[in-house]
Every structure is written in structure tokens, then in C-alpha cells.
PDB file of N, CA and C in Angstrom:
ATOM      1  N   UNK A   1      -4.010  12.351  -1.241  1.00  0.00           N
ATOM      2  CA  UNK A   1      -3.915  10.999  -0.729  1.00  0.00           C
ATOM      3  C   UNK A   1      -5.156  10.225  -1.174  1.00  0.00           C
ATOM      4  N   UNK A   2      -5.236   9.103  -1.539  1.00  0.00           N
ATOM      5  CA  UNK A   2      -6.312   7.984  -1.927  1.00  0.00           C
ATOM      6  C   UNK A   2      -5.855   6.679  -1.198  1.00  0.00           C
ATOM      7  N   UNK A   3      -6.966   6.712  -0.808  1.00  0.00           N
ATOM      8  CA  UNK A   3      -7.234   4.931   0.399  1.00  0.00           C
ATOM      9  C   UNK A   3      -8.588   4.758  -0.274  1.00  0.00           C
ATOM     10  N   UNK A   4      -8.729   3.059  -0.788  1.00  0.00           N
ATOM     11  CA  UNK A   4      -9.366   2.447  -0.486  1.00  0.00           C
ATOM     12  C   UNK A   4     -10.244   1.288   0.235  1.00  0.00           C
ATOM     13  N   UNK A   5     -11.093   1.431   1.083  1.00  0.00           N
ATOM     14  CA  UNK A   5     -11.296   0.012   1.950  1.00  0.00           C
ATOM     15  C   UNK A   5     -10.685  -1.335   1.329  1.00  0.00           C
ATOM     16  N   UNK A   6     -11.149  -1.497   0.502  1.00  0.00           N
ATOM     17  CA  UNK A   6     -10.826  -2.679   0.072  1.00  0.00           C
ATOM     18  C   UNK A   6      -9.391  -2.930   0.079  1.00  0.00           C
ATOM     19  N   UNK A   7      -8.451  -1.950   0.315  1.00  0.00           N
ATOM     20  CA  UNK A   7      -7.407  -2.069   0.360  1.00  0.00           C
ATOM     21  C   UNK A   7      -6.520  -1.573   1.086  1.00  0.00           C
ATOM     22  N   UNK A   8      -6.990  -1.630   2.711  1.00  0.00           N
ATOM     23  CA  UNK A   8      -6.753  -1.191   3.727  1.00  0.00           C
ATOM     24  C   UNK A   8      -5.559  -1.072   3.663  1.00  0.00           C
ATOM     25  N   UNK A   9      -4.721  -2.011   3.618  1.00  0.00           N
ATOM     26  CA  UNK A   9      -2.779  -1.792   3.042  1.00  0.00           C
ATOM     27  C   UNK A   9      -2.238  -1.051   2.748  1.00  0.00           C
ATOM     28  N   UNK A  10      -2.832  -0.172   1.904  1.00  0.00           N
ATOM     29  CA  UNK A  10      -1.946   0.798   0.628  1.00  0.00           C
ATOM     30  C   UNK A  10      -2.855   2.234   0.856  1.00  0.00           C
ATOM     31  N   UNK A  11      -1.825   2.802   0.513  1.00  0.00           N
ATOM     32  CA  UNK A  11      -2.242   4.243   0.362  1.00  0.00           C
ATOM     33  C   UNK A  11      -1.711   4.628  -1.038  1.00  0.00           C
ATOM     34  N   UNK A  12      -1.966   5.775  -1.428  1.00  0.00           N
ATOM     35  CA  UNK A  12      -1.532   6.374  -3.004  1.00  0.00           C
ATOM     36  C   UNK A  12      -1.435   7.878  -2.471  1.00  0.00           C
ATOM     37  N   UNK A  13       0.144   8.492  -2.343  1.00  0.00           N
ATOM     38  CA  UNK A  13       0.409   9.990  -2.062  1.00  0.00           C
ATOM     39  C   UNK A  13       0.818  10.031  -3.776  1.00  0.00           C
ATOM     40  N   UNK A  14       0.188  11.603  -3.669  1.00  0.00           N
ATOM     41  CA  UNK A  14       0.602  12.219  -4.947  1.00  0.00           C
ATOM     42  C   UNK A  14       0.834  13.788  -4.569  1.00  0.00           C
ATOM     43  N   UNK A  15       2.109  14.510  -5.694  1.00  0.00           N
ATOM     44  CA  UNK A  15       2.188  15.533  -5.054  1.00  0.00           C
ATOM     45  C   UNK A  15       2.898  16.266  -6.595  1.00  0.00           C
ATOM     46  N   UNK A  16       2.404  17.395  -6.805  1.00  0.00           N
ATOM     47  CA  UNK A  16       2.392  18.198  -8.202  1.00  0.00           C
ATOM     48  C   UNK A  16       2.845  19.248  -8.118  1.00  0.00           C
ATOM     49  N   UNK A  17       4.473  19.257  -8.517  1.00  0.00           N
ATOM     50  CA  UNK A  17       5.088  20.993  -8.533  1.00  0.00           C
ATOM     51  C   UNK A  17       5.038  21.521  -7.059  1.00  0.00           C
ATOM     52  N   UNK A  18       5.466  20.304  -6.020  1.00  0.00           N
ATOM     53  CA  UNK A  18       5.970  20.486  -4.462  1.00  0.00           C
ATOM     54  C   UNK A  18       6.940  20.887  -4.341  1.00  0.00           C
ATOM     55  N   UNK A  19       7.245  22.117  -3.962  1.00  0.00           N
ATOM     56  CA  UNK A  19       8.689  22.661  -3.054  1.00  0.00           C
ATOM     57  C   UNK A  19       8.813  22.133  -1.469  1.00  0.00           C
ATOM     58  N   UNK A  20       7.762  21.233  -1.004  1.00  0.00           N
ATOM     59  CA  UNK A  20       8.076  21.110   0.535  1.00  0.00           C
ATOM     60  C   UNK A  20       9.237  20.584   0.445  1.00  0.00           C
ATOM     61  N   UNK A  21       9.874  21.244   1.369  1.00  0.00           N
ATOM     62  CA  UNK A  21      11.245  19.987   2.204  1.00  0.00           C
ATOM     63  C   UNK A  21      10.903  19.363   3.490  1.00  0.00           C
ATOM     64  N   UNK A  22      11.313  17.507   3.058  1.00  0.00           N
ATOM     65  CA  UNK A  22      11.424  16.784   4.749  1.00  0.00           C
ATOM     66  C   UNK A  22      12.277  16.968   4.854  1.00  0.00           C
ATOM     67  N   UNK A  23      12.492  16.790   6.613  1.00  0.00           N
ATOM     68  CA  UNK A  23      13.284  16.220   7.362  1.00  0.00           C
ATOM     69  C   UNK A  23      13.831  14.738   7.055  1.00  0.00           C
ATOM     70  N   UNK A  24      14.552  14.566   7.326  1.00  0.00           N
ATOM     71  CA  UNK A  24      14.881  13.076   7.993  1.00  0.00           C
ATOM     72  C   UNK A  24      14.157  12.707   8.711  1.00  0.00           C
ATOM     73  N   UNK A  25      13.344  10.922   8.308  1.00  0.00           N
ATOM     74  CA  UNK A  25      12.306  10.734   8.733  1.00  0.00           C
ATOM     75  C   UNK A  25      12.176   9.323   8.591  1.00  0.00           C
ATOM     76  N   UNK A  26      11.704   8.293   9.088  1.00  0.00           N
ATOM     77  CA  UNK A  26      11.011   6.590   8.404  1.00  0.00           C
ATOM     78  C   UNK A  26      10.036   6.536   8.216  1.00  0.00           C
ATOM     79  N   UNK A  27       9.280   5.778   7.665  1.00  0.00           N
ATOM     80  CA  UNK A  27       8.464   5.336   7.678  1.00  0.00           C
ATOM     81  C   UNK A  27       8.137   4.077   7.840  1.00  0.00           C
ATOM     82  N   UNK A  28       6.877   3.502   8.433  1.00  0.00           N
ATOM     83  CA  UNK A  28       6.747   1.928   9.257  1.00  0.00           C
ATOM     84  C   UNK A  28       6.327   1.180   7.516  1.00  0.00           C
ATOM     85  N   UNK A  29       6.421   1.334   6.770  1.00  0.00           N
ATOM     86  CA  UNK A  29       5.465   1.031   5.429  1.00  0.00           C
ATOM     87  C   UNK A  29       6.887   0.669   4.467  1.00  0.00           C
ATOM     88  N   UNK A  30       6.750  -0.471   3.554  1.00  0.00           N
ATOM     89  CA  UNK A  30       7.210  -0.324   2.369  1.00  0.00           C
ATOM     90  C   UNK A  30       6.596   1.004   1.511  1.00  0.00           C
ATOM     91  N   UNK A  31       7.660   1.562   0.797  1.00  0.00           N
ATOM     92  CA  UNK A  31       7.164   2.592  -0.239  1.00  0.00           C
ATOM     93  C   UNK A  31       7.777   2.851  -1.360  1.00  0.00           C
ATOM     94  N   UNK A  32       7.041   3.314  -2.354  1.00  0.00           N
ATOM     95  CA  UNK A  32       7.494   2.868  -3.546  1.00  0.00           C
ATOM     96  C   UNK A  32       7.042   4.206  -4.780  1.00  0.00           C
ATOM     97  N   UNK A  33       8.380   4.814  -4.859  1.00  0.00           N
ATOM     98  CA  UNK A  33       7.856   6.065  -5.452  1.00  0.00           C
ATOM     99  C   UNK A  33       8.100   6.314  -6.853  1.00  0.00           C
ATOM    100  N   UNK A  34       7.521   7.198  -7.443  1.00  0.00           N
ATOM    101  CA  UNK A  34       7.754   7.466  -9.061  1.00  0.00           C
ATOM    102  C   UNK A  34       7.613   9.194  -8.857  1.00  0.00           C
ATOM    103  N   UNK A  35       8.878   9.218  -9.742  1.00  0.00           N
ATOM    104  CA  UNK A  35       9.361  11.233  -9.673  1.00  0.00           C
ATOM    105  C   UNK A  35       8.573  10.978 -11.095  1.00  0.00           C
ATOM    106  N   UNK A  36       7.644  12.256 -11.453  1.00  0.00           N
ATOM    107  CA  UNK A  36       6.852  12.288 -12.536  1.00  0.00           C
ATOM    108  C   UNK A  36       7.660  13.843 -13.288  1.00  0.00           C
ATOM    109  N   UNK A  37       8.339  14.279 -12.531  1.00  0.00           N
ATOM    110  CA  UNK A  37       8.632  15.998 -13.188  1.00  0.00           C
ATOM    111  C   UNK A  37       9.475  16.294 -12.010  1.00  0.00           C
ATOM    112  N   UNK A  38      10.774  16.976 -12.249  1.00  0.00           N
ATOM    113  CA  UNK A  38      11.395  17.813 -11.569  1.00  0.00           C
ATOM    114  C   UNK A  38      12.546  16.461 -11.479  1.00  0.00           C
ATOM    115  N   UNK A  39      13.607  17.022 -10.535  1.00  0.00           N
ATOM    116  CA  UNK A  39      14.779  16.016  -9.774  1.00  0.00           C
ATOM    117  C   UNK A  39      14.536  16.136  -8.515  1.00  0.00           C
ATOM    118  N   UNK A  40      14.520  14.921  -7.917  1.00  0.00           N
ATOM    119  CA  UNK A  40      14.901  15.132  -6.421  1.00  0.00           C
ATOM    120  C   UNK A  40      16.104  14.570  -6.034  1.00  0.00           C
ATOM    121  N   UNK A  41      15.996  14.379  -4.629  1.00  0.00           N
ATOM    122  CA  UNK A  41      17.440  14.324  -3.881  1.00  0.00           C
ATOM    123  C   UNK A  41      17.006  13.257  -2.565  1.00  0.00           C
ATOM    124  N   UNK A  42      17.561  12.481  -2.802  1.00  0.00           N
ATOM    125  CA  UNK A  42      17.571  11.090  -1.857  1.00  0.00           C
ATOM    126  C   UNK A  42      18.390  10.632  -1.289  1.00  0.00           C
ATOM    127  N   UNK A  43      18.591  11.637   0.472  1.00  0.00           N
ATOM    128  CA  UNK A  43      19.492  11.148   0.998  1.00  0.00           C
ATOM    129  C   UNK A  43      18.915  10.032   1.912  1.00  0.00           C
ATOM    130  N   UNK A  44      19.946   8.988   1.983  1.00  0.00           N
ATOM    131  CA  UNK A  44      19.879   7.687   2.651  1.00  0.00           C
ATOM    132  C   UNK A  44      21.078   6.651   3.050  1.00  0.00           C
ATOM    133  N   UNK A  45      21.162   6.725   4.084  1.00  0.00           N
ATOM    134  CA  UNK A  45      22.263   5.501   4.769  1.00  0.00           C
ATOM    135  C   UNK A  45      23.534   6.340   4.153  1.00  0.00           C
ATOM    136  N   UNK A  46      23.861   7.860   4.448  1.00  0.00           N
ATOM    137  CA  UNK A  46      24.826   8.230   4.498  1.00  0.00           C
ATOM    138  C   UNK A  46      25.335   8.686   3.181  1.00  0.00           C
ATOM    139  N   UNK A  47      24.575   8.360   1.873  1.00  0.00           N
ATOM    140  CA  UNK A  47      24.601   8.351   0.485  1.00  0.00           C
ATOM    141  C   UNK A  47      23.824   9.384   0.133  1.00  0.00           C
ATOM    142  N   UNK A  48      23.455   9.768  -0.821  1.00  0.00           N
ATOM    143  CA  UNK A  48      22.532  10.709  -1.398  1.00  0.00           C
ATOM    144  C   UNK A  48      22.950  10.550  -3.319  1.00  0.00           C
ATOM    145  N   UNK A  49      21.219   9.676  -3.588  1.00  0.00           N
ATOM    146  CA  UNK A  49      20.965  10.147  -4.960  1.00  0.00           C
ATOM    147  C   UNK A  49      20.820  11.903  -5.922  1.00  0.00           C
ATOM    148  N   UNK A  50      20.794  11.777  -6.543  1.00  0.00           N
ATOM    149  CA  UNK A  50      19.666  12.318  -7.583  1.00  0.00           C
ATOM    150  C   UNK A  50      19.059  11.544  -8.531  1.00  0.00           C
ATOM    151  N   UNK A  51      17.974  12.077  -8.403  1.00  0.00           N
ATOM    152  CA  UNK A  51      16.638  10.941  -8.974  1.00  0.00           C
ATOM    153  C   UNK A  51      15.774  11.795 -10.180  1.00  0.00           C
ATOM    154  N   UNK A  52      16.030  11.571 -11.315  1.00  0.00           N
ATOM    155  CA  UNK A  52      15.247  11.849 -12.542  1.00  0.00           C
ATOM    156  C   UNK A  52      13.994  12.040 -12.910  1.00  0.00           C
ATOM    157  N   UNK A  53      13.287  12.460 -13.308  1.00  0.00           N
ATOM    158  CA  UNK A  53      12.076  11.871 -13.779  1.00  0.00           C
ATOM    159  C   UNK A  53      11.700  10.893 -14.351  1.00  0.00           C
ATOM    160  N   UNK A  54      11.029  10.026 -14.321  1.00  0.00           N
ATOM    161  CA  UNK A  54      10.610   8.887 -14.525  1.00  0.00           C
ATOM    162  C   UNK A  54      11.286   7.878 -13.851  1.00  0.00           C
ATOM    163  N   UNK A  55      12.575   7.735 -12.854  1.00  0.00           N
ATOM    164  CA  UNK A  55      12.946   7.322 -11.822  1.00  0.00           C
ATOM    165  C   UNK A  55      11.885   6.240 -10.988  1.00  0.00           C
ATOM    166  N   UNK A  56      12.296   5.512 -10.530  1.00  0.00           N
ATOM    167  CA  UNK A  56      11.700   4.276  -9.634  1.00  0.00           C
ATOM    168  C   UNK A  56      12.126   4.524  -8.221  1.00  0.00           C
ATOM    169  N   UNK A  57      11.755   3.904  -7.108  1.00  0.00           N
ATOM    170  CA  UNK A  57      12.563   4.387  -5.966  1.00  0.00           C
ATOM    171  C   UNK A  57      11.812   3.479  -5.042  1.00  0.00           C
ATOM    172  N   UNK A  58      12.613   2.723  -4.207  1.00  0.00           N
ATOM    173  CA  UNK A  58      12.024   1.196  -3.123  1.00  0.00           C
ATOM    174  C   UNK A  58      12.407   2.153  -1.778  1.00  0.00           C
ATOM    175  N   UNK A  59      11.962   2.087  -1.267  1.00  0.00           N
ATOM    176  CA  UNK A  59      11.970   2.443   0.772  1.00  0.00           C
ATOM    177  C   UNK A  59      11.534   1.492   1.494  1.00  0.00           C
ATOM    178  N   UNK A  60      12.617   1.016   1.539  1.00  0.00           N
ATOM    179  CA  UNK A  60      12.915  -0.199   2.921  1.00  0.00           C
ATOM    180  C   UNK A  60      11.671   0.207   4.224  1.00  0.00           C
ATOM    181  N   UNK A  61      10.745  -0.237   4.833  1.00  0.00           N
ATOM    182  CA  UNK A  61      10.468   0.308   6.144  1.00  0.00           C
ATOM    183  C   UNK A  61      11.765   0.483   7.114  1.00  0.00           C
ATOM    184  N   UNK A  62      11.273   1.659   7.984  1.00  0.00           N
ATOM    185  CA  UNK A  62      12.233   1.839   9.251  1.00  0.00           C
ATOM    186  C   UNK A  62      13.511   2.186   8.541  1.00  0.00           C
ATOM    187  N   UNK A  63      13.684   3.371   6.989  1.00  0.00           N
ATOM    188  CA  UNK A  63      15.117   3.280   6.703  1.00  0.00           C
ATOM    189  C   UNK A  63      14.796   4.980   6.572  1.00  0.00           C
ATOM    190  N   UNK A  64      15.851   5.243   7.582  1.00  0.00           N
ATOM    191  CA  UNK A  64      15.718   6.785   7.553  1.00  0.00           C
ATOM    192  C   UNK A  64      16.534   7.540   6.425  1.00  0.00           C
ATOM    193  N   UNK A  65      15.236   8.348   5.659  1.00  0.00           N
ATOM    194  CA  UNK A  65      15.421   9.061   4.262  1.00  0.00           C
ATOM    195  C   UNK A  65      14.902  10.394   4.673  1.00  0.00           C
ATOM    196  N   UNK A  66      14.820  10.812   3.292  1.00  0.00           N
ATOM    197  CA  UNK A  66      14.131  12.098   2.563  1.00  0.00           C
ATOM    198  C   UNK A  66      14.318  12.092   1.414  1.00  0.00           C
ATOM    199  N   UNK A  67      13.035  12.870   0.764  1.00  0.00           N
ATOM    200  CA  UNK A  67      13.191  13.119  -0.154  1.00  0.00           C
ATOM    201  C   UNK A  67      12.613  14.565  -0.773  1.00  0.00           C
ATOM    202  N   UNK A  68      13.512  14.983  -1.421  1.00  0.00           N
ATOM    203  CA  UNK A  68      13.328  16.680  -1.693  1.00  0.00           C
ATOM    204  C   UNK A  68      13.919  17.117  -2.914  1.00  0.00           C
ATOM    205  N   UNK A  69      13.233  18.402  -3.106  1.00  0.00           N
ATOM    206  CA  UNK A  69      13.327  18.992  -4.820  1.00  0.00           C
ATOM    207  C   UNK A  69      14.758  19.244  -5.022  1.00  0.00           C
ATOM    208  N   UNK A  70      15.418  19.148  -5.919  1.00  0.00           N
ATOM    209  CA  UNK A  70      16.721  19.337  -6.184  1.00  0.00           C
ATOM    210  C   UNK A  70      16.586  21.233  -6.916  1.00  0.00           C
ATOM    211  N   UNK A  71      15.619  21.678  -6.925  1.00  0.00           N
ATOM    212  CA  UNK A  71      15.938  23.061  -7.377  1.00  0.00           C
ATOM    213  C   UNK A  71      14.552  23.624  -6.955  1.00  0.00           C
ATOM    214  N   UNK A  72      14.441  24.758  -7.154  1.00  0.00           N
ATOM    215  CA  UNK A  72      13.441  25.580  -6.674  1.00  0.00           C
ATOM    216  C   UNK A  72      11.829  25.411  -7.405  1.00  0.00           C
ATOM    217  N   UNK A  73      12.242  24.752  -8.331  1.00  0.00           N
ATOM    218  CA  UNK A  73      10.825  24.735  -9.514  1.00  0.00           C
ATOM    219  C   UNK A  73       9.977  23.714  -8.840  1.00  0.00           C
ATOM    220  N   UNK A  74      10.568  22.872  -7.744  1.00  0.00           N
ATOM    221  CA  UNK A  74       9.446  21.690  -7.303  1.00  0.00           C
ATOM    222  C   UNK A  74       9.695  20.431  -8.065  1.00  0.00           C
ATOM    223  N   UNK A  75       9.183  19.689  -7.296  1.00  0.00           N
ATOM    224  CA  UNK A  75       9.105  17.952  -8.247  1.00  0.00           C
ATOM    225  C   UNK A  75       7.637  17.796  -7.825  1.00  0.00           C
ATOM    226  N   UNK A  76       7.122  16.832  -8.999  1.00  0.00           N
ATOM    227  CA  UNK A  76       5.968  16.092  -8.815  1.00  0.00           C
ATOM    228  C   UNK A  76       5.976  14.835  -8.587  1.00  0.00           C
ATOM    229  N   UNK A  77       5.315  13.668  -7.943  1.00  0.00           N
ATOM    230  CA  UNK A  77       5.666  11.999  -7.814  1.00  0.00           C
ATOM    231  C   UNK A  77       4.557  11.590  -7.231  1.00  0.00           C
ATOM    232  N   UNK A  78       4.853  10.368  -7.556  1.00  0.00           N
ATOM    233  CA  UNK A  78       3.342   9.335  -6.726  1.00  0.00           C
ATOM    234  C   UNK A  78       4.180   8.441  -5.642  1.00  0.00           C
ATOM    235  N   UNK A  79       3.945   8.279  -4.946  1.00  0.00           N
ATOM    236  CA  UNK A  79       4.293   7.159  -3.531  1.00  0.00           C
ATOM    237  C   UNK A  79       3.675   6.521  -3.324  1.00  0.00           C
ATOM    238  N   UNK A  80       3.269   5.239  -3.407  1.00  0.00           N
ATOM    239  CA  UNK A  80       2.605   3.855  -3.251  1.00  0.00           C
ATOM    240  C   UNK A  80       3.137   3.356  -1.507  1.00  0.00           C
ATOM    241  N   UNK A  81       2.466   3.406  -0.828  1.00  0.00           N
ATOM    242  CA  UNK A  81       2.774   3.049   0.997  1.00  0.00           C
ATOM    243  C   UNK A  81       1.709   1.930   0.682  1.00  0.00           C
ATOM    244  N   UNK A  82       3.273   1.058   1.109  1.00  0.00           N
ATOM    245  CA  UNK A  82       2.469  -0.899   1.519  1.00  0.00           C
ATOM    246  C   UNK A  82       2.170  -1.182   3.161  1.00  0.00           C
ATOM    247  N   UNK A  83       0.963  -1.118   3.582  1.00  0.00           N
ATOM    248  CA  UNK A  83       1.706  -1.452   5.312  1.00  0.00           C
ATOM    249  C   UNK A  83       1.667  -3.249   5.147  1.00  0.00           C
ATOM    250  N   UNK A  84       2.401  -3.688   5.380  1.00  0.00           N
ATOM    251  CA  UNK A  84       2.651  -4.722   5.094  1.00  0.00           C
ATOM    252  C   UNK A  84       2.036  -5.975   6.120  1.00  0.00           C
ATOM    253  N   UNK A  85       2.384  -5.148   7.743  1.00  0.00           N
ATOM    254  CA  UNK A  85       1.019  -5.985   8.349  1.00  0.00           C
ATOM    255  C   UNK A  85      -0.223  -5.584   8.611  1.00  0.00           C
ATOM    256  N   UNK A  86      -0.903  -4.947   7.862  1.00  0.00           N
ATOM    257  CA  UNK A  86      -2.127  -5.084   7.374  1.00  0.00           C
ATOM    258  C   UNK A  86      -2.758  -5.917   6.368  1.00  0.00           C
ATOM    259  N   UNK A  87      -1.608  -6.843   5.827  1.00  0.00           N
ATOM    260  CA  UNK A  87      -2.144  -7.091   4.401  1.00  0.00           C
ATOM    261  C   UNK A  87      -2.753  -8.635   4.195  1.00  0.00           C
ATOM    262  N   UNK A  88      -2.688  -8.841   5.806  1.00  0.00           N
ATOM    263  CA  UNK A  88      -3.436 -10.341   5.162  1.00  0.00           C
ATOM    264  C   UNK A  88      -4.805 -10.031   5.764  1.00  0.00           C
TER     265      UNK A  88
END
């Protein structure tokens, strides 16, 4: 994880050749992810992607997801978290 003061708003998750699995979960934050290696699996609002590498990916706040490795080898990705009222 990387926070900077200056940018109390945002956070930067990064995660390299992760097998964790979530739960079903929200988050209070816009978020905004990039799959760097592996596939994942994005279930949401009753739907469920698969998501590529090099894939883009928007998270509504308050929209209950997950996101998880589509095979055993792990995915890697960056997640950009906006809190949005923090930002003025």
C-alpha cells in the first residue's frame, strides 16, 4: 500500500502473484483497478466478468464486488482508492 500526505484521497494497493480470495465486500471509495498478470473474476450486481491482463476496471463506491484469481497461479494488479470526500 502507498499513501501520500499530500494526497490524503488516494491510496495505491498493489498486489504480485496473489492467490488471496475476497469475500463479497464494498468499499466507501471510488476504485480503479489494473490486472497486470493472471485473470481474474469479477463478480458484481449478479453478473460476473473475466478480466484479462491489462484490463481496466471502475468500482462504483458502496457496489458490492470481488475480485479473485481465476486459476491457481495468482493475479497481480494495482487499485487506485479515490475517497472522494476527502478530496477537497
Amino acid at each position: 500500500m502507498y499513501k501520500n500526505d499530500l494526497l490524503a484521497f488516494a491510496e495505491l494497493r498493489y498486489s504480485q502473484h496473489s492467490t488471496v480470495r475476497f469475500k463479497p465486500h464494498m468499499n466507501h471509495t471510488l476504485s480503479i483497478g489494473a490486472v497486470n498478470r493472471g485473470e481474474v473474476l469479477y463478480p458484481v450486481n449478479r453478473e460476473e466478468a473475466r478480466l484479462a491482463p491489462r484490463s481496466l476496471i471502475n468500482i462504483n463506491p458502496e457496489t458490492r464486488h470481488a475480485c479473485n484469481p481465476a486459476t491457481e497461479t495468482g493475479r497481480s494488479y494495482n487499485m487506485l482508492q479515490l475517497d472522494m470526500a476527502q478530496r477537497r
